[in-house]
C-alpha atoms as a PDB file:
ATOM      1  CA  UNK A   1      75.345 130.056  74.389  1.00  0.00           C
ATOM      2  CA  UNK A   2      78.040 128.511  76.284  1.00  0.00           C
ATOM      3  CA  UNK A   3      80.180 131.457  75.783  1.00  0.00           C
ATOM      4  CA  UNK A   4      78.270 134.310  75.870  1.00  0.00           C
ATOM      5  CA  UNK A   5      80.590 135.830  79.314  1.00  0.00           C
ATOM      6  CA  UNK A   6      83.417 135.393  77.429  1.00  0.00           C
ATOM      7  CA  UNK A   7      82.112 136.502  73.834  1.00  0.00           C
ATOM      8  CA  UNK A   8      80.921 140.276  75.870  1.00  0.00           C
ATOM      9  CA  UNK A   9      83.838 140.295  77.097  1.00  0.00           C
ATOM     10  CA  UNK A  10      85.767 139.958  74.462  1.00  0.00           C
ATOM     11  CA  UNK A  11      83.807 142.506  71.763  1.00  0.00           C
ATOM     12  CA  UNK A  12      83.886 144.939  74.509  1.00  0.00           C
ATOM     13  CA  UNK A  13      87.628 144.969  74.539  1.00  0.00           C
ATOM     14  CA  UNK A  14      88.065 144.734  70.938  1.00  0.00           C
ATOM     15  CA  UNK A  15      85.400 148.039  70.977  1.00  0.00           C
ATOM     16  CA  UNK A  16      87.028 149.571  73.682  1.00  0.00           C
ATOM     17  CA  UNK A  17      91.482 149.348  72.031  1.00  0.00           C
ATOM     18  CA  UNK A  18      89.544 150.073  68.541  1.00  0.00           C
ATOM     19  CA  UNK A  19      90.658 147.144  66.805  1.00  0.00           C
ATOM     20  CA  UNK A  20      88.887 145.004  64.133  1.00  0.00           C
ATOM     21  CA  UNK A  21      89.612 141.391  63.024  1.00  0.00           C
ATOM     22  CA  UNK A  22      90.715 141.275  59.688  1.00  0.00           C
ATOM     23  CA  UNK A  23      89.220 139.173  57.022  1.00  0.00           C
ATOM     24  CA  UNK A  24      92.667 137.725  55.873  1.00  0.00           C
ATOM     25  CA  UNK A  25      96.099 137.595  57.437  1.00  0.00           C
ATOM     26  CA  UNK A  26      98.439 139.093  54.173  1.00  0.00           C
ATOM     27  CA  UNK A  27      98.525 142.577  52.253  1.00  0.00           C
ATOM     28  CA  UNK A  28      96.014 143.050  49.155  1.00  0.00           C
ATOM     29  CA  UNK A  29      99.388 143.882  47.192  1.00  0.00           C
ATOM     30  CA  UNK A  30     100.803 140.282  48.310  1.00  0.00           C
ATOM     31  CA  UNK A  31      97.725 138.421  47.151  1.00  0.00           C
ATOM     32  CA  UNK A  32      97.839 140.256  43.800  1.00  0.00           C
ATOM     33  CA  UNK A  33     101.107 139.235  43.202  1.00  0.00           C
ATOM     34  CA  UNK A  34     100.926 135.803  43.952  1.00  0.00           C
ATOM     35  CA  UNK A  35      97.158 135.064  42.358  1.00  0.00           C
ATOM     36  CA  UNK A  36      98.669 136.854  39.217  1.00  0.00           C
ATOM     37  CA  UNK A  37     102.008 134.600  39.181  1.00  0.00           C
ATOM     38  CA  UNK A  38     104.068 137.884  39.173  1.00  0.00           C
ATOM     39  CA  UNK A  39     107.306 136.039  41.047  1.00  0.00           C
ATOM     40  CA  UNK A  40     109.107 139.006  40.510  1.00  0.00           C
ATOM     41  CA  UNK A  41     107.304 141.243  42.443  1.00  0.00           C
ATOM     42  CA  UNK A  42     106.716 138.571  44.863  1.00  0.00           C
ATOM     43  CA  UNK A  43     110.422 138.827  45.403  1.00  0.00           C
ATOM     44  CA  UNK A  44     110.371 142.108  46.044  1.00  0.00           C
ATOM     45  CA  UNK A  45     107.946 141.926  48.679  1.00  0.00           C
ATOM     46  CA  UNK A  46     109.721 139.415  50.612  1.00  0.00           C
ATOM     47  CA  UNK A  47     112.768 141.155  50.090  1.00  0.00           C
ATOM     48  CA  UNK A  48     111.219 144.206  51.974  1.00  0.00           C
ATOM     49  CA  UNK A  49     109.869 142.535  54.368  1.00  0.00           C
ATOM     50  CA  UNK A  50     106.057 142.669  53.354  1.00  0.00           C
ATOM     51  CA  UNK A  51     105.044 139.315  54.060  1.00  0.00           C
ATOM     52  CA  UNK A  52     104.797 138.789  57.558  1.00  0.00           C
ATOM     53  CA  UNK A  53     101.864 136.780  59.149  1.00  0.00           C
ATOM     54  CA  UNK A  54      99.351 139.023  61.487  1.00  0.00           C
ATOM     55  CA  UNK A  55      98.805 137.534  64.218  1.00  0.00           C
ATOM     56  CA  UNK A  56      98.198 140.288  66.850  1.00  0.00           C
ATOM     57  CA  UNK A  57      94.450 141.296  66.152  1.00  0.00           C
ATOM     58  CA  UNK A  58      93.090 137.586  66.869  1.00  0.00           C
ATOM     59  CA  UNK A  59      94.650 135.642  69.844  1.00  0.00           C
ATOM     60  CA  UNK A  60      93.814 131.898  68.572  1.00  0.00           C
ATOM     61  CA  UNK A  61      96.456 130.613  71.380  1.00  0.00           C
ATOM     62  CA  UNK A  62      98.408 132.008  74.507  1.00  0.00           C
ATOM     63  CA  UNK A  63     101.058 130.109  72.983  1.00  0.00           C
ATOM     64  CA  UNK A  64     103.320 132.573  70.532  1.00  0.00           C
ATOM     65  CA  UNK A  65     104.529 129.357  68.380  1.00  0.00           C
ATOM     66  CA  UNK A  66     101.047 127.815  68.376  1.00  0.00           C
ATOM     67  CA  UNK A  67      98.855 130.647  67.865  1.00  0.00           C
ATOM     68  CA  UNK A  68     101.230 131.355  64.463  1.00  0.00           C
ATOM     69  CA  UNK A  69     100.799 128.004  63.123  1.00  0.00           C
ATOM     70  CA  UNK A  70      97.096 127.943  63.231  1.00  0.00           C
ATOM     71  CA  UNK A  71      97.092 131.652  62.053  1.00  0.00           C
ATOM     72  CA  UNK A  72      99.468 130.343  59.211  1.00  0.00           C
ATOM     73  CA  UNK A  73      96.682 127.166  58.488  1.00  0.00           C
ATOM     74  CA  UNK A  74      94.147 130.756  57.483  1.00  0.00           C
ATOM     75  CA  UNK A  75      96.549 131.784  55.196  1.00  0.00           C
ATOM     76  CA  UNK A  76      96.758 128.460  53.114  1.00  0.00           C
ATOM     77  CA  UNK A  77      93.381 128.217  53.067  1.00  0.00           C
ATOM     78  CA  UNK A  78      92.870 131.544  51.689  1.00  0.00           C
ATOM     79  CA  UNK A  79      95.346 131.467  49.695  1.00  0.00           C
ATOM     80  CA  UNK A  80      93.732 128.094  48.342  1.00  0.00           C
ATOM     81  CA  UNK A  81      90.169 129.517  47.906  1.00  0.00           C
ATOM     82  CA  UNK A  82      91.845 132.444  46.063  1.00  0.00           C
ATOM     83  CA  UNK A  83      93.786 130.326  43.671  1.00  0.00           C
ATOM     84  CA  UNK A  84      90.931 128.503  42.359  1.00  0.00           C
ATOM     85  CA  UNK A  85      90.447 132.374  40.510  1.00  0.00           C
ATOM     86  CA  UNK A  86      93.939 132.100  38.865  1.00  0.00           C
ATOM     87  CA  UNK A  87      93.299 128.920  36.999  1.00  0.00           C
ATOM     88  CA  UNK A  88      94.981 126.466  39.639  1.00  0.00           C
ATOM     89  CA  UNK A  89      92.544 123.290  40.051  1.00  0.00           C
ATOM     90  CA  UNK A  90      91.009 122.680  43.232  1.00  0.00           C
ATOM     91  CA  UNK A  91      92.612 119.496  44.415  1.00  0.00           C
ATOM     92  CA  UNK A  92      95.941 120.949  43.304  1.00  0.00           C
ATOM     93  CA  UNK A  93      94.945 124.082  45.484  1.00  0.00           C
ATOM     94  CA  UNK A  94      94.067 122.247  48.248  1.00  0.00           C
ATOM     95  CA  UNK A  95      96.704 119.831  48.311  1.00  0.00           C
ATOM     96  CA  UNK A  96      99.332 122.499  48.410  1.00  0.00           C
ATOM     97  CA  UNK A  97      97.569 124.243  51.450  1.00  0.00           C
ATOM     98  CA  UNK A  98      97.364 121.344  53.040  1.00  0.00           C
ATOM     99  CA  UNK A  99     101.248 120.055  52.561  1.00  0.00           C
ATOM    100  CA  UNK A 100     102.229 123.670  53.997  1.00  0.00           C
ATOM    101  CA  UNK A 101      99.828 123.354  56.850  1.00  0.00           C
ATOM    102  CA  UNK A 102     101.636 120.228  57.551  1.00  0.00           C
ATOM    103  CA  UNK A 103     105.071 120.956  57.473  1.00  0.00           C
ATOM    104  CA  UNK A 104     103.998 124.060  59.863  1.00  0.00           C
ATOM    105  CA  UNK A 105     102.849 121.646  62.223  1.00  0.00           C
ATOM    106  CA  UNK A 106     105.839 120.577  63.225  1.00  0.00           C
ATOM    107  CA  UNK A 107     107.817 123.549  63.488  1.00  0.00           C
ATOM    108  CA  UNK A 108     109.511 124.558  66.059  1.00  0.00           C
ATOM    109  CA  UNK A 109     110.064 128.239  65.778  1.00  0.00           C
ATOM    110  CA  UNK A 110     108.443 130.923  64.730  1.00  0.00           C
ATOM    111  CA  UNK A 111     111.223 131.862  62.143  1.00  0.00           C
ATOM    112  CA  UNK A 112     110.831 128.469  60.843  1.00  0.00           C
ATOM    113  CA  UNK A 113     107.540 129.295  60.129  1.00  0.00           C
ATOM    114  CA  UNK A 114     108.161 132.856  58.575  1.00  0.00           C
ATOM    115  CA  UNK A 115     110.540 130.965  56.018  1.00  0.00           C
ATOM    116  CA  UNK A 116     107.891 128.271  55.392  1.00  0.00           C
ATOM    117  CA  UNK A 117     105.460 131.443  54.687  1.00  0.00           C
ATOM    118  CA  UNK A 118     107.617 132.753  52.073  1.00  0.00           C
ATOM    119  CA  UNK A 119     107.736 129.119  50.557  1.00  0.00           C
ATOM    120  CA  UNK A 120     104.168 129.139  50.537  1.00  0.00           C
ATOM    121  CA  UNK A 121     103.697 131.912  48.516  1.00  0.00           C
ATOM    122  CA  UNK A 122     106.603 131.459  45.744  1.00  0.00           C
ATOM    123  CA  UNK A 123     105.495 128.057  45.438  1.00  0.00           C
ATOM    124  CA  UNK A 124     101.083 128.928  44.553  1.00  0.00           C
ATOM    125  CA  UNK A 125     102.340 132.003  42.563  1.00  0.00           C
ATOM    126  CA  UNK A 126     104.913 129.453  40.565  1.00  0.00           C
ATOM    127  CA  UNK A 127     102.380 127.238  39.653  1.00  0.00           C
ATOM    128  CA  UNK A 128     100.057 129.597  38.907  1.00  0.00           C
ATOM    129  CA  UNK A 129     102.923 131.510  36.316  1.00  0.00           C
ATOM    130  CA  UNK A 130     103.188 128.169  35.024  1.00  0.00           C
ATOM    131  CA  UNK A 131      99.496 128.021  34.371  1.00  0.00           C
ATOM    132  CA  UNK A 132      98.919 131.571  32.671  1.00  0.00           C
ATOM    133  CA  UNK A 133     102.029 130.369  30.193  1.00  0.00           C
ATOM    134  CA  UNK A 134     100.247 126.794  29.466  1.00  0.00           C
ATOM    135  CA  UNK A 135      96.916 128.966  28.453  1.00  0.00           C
ATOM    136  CA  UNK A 136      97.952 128.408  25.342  1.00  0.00           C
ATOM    137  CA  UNK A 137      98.581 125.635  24.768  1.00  0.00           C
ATOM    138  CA  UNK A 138      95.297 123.559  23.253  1.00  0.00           C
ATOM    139  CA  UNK A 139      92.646 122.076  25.101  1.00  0.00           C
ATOM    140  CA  UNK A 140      93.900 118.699  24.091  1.00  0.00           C
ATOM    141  CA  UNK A 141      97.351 119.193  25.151  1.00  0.00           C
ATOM    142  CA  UNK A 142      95.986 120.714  28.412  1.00  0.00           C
ATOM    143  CA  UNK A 143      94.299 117.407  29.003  1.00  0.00           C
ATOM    144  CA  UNK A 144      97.214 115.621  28.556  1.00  0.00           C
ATOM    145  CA  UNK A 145      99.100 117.537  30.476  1.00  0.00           C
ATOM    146  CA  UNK A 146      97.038 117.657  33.711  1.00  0.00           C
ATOM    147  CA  UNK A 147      96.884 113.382  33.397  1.00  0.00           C
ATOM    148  CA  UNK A 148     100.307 113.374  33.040  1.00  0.00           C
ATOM    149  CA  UNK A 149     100.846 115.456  36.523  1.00  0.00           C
ATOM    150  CA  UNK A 150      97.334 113.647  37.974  1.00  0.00           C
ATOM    151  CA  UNK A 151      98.536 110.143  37.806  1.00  0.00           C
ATOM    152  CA  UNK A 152     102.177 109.468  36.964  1.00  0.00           C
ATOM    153  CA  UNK A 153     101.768 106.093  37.819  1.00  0.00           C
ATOM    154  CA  UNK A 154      99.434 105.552  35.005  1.00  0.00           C
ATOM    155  CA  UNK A 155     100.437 104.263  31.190  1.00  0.00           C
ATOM    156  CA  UNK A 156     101.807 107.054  30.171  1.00  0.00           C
ATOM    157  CA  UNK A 157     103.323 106.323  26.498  1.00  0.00           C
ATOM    158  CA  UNK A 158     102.772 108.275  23.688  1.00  0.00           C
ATOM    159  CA  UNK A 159      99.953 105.558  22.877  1.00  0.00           C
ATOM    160  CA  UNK A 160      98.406 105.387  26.415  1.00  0.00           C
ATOM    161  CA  UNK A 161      98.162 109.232  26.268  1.00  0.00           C
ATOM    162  CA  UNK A 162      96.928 108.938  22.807  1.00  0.00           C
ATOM    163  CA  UNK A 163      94.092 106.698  23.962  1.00  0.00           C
ATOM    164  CA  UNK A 164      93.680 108.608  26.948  1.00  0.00           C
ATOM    165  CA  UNK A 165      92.704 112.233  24.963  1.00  0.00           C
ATOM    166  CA  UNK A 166      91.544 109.905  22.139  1.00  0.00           C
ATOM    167  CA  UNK A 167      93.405 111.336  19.442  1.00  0.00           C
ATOM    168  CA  UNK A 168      95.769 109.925  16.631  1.00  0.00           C
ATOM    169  CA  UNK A 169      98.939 108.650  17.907  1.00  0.00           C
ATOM    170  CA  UNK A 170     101.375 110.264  15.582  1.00  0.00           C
ATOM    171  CA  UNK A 171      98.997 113.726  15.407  1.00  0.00           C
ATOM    172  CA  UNK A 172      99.341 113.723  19.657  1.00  0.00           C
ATOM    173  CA  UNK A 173     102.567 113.212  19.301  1.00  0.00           C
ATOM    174  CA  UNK A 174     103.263 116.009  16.745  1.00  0.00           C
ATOM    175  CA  UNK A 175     101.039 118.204  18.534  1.00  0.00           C
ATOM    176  CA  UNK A 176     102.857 118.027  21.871  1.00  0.00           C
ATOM    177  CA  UNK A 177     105.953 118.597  20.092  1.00  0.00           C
ATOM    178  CA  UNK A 178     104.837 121.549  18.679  1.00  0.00           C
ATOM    179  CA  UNK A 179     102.926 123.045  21.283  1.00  0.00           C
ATOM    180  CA  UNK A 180     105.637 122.280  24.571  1.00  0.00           C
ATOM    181  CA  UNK A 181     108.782 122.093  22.729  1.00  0.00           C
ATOM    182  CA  UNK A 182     109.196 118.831  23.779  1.00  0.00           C
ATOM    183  CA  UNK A 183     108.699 115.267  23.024  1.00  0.00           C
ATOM    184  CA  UNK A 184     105.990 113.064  25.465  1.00  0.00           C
ATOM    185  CA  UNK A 185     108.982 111.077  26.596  1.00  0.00           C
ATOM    186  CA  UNK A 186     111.076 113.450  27.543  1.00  0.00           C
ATOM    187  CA  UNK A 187     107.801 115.525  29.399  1.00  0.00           C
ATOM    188  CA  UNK A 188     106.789 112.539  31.121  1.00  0.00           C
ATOM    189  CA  UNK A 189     110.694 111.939  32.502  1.00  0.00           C
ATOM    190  CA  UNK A 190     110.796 115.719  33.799  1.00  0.00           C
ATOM    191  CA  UNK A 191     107.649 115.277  35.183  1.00  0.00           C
ATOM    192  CA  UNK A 192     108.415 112.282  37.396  1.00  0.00           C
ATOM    193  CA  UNK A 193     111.683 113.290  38.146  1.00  0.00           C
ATOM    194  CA  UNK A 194     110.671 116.796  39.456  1.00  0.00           C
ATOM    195  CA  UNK A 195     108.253 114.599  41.404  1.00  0.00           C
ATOM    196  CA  UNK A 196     110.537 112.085  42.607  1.00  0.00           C
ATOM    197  CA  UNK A 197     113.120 115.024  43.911  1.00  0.00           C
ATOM    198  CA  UNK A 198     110.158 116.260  45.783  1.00  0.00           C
ATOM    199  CA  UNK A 199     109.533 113.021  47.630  1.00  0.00           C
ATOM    200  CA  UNK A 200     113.467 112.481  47.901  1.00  0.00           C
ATOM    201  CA  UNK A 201     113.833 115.942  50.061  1.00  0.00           C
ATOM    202  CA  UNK A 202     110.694 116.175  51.828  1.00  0.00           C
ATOM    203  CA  UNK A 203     109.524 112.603  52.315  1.00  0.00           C
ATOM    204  CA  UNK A 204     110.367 109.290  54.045  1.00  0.00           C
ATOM    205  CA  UNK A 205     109.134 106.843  51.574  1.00  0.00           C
ATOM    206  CA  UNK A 206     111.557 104.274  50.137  1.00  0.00           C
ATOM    207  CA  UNK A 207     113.543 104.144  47.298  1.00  0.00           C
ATOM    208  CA  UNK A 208     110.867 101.229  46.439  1.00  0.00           C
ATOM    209  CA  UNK A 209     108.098 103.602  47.267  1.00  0.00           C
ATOM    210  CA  UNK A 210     108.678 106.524  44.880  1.00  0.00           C
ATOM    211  CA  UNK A 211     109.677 103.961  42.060  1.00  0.00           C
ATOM    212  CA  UNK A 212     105.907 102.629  42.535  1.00  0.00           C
ATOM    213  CA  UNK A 213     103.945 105.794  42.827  1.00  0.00           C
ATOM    214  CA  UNK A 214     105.723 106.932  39.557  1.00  0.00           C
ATOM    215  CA  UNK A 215     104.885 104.199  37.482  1.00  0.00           C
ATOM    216  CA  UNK A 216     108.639 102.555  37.325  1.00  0.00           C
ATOM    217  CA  UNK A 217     108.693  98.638  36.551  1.00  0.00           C
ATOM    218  CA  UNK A 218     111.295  97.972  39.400  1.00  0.00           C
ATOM    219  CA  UNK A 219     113.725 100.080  41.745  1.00  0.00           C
ATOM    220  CA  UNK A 220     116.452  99.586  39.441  1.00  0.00           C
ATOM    221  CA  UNK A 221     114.827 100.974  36.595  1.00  0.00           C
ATOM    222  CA  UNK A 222     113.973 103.951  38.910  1.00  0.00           C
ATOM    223  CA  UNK A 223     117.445 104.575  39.619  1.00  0.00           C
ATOM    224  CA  UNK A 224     118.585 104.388  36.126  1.00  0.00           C
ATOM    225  CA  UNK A 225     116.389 107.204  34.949  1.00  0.00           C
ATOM    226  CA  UNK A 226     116.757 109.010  38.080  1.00  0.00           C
ATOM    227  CA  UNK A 227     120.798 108.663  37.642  1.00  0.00           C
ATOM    228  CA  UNK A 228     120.701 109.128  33.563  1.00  0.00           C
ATOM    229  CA  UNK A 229     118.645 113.002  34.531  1.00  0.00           C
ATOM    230  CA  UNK A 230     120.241 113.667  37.533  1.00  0.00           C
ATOM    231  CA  UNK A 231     123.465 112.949  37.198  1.00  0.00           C
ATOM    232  CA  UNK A 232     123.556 111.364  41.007  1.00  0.00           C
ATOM    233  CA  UNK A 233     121.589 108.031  42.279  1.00  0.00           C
ATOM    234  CA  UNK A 234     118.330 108.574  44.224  1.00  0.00           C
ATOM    235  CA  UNK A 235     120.479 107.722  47.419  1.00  0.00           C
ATOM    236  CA  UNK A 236     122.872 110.073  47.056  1.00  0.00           C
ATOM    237  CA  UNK A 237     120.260 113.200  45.751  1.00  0.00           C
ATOM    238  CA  UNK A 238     118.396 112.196  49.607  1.00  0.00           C
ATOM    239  CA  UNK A 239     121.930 112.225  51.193  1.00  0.00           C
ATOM    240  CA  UNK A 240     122.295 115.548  50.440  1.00  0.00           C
ATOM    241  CA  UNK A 241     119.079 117.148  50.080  1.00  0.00           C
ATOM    242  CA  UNK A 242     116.847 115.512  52.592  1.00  0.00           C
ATOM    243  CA  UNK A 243     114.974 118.118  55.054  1.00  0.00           C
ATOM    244  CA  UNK A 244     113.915 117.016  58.121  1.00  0.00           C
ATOM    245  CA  UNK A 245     110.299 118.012  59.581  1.00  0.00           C
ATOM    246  CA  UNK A 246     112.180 120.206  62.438  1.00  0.00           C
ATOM    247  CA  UNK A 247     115.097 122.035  60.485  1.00  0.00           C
ATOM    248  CA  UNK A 248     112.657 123.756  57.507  1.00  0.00           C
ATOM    249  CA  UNK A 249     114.849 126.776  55.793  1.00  0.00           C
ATOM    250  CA  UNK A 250     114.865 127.690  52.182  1.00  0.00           C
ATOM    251  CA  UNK A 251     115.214 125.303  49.276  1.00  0.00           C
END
């Protein structure tokens, strides 16, 4: 073992200041709140100052900064793996962990990463609230529901969805109605625009780009529906909401 010198040493100081690694970097009460989607209490624990990252008991860098960004990759991942519990699918898990650890990658203080922490944790305890209040909603609705968020690019029309869950077209459509409150239109719209603001404030793509990934025939028709919900062009939503990968702060 390469490191076996280093490894003695090491236990024997850990042995010697009493000290244990922990398993995982945030308080049980912090992980109960966010893999049960309480937000409220989530709130509260940020509020008071509960969740901090712990980074003393393992040194994975002499550098403060760097040493809390790979501490803060742990957390994602755990937070991840304990997600998958809650209902939240695995590549949607994943993916989330894996946009944080990103973004903390190019911080460039350690407050910026405390704030990006906090962000973190609303955002997997969001979706999972948002999961525990779909639970009942049908399995064919579900189905839907999940393409629709899966693949906005794809044909996403009361028919195409019909086809899709293969199911009557006017029964699907009655069914969503009845079961989210809302038409598959007017879903699908919210959908892609809560995506499209997403890639507007935390992305570079183009204008051209976003209109693509979410299934729009042309740029133009992008902006339309993007101005018609909005209220404000695509342009102007970046203008003032874009976040650069250096200056991260609350949303």
């Amino acid at each position: 073992m390469k490191i076996r010198t280093e490894l003695n040493r090491q236990l024997y100081l850990q042995k010697v200041h009493g000290y244990t690694k922990k398993p995982y970097y945030l308080n049980d009460t912090v992980f109960e709140a966010i893999t049960s989607g309480d937000i409220e209490a989530l709130k509260l624990l940020i509020s008071s100052g509960m969740i901090q990252l712990s980074t003393e008991m393992r040194i994975l860098s002499e550098n403060r900064l760097n040493n809390m960004k790979y501490h803060f990759v742990i957390v994602a991942t755990h937070l991840a793996e304990s997600s998958l519990g809650s209902g939240l699918g695995h590549d949607e898990s994943y993916m989330i962990a894996d946009i944080y650890s990103q973004k903390s990658d190019k911080a460039t203080t350690c407050d910026d990463l405390q704030v990006l922490l906090e962000d973190m944790c609303l955002d997997f305890a969001n979706r999972i609230c948002e999961i525990k209040k779909d639970s009942i909603i049908s399995i064919h609705i579900r189905k839907c529901i999940d393409h629709i968020y899966e693949d906005l690019n794809a044909d996403l029309s009361t028919k195409g969805l019909a086809a899709f869950a293969k199911l009557n077209v006017s029964y699907l459509s009655k069914l969503f109605k009845q079961e989210t409150g809302q038409t598959i239109k007017s879903y699908v719209t919210a959908a892609r625009m809560d995506t499209a603001q997403n890639l507007l404030k935390y992305s570079d793509l183009s204008y051209f780009e976003i209109s693509a990934a979410l299934g729009y025939s042309s740029q133009s028709a992008f902006t339309y529906a993007f101005r018609k919900f909005t209220g404000i062009t695509p342009g102007k939503y970046r203008e003032k909401n874009y976040i650069t990968p250096n200056f991260l702060h609350h949303t």
